[in-house]
Protein backbone atom coordinates (compact mmCIF):
# COMPACT_ATOMS: atom_id res chain seq x y z
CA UNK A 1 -76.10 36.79 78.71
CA UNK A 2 -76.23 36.80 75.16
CA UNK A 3 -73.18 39.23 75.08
CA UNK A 4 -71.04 37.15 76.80
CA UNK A 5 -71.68 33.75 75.41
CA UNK A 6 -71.20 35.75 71.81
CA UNK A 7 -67.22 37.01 73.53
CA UNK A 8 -66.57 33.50 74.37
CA UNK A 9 -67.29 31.86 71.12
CA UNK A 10 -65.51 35.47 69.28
CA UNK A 11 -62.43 34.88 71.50
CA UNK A 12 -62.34 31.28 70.47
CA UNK A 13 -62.16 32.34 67.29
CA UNK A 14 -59.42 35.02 67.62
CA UNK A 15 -57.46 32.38 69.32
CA UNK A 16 -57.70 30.04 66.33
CA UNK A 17 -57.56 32.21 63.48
CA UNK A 18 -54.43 34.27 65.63
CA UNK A 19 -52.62 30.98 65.06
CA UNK A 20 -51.93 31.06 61.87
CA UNK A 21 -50.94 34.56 61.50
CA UNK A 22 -47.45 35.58 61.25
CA UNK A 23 -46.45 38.62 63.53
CA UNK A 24 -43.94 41.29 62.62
CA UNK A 25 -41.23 43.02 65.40
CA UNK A 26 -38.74 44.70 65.28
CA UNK A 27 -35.82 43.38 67.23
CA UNK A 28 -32.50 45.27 67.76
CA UNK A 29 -29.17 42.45 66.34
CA UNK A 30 -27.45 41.80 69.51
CA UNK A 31 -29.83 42.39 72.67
CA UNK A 32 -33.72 41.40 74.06
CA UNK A 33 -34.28 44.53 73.70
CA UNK A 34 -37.29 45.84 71.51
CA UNK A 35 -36.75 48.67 69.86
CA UNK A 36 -40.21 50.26 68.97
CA UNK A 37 -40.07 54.20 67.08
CA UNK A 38 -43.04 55.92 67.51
CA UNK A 39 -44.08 59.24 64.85
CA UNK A 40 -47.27 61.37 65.42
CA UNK A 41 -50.45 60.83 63.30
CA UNK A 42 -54.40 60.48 63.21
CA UNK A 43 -54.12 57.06 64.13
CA UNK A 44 -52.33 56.73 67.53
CA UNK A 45 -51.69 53.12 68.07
CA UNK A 46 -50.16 53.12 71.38
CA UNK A 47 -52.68 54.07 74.04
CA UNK A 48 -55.16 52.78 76.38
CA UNK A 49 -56.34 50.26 73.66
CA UNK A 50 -53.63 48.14 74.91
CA UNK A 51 -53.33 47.66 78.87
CA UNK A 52 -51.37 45.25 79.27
CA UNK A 53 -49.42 45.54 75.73
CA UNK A 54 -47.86 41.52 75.50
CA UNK A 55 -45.39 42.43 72.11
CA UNK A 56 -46.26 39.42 69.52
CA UNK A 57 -49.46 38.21 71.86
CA UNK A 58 -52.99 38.92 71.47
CA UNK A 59 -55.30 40.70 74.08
CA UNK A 60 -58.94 40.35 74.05
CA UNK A 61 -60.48 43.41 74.73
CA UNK A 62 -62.46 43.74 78.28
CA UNK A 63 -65.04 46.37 76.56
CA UNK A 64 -65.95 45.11 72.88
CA UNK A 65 -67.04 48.40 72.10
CA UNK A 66 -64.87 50.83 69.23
CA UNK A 67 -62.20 52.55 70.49
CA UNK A 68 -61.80 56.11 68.57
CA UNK A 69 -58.26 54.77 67.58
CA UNK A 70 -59.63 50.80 66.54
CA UNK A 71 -62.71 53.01 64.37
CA UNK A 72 -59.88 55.32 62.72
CA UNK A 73 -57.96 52.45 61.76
CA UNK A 74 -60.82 50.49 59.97
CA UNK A 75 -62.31 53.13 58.37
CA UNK A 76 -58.52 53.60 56.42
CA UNK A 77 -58.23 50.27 55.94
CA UNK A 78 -61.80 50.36 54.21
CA UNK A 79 -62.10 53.40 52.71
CA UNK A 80 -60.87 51.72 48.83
CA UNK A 81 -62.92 48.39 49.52
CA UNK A 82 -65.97 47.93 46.90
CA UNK A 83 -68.50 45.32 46.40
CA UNK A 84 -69.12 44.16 49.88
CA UNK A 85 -70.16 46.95 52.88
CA UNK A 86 -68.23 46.05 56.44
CA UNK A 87 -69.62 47.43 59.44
CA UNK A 88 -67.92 47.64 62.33
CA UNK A 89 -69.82 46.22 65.46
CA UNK A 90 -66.75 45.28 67.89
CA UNK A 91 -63.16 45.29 68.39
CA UNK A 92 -62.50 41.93 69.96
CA UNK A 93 -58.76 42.18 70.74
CA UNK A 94 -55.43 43.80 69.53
CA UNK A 95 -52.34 42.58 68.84
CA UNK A 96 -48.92 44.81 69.42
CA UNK A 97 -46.12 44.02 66.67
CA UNK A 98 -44.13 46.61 64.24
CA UNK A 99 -47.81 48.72 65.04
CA UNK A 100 -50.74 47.05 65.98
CA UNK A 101 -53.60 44.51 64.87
CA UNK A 102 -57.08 45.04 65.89
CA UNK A 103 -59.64 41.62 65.23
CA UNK A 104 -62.89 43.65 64.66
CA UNK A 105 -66.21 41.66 64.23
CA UNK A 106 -68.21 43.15 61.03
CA UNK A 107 -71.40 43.22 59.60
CA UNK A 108 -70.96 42.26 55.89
CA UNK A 109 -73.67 42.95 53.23
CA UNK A 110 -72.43 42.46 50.04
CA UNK A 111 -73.80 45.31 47.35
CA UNK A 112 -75.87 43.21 45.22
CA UNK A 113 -79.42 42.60 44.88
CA UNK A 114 -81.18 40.20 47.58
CA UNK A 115 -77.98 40.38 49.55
CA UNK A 116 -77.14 38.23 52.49
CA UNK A 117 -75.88 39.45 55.62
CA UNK A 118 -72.94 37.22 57.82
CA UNK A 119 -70.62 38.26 59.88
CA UNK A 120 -66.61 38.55 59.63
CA UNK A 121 -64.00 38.63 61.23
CA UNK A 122 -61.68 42.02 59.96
CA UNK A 123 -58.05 42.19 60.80
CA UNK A 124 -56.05 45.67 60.08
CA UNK A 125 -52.81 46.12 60.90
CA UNK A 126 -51.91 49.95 61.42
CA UNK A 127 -47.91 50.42 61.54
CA UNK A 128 -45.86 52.86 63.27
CA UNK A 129 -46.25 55.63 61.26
CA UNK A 130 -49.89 55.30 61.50
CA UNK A 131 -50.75 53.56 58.01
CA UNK A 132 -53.61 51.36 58.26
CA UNK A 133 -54.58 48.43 55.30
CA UNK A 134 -56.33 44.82 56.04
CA UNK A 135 -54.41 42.24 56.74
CA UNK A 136 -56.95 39.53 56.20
CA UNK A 137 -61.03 38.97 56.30
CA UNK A 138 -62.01 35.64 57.86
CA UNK A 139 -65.97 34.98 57.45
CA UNK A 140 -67.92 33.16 60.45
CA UNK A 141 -69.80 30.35 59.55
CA UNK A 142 -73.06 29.78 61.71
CA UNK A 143 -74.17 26.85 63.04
CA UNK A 144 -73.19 23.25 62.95
């Protein structure tokens, strides 16, 4: 029960914050046509992560757990981050532009002493040729 009610309000949130981001594809001069080049690397952004892949849209994931590719991506986005210790405890949805986003829900203690724990919301963007970096951190405020 708890699970779900937490996906609702997360999805909510995706929605809104997904709003204001800008999204990035690649669109060939004279046709509809999307023109997407793929190159091999650790982080394989076009898989089963996306099912139904809407370019531009976002797509909450069914299964909030970490994907192998949504984990590989965070942990290169993170790896040069100090002061403030992000773990990942869901990937709520994914986004498919020039690469992919993933929205993951965190766990952020900040490395200090007495530290307070809250939650955040962690966008990466990974693009085609498999580069991952954050593409913005929005913290979830509790309660009214």
């Amino acid at each position: 029960m708890f699970k779900k009610i937490l996906i609702m309000i997360l999805s909510g949130a995706i929605t809104i914050t997904a709003a204001g981001c800008s999204t990035k594809v690649n669109a060939m001069e004279n046709t509809n046509d999307l023109q997407i080049e793929t190159t091999s690397s650790d982080v394989d952004i076009f898989t089963e992560d996306i099912p139904d892949m809407v370019v531009g849209g976002w797509t909450a994931s069914e299964d909030i757990k970490m994907t192998d590719n949504a984990k590989n991506a965070f942990e290169k986005a993170v790896s040069g981050l100090t002061g403030v210790n992000y773990e990942p405890v869901a990937c709520l949805g994914t986004q498919v532009v020039a690469g992919i986003n993933y929205c993951i829900l965190c766990k952020a203690t900040p490395v200090t002493l007495h530290a307070t724990t809250y939650y955040t919301l962690v966008y990466v963007y990974v693009d085609l040729k498999g580069n991952a970096e954050i593409a913005s951190i929005k913290n979830i405020e509790l309660g009214i």
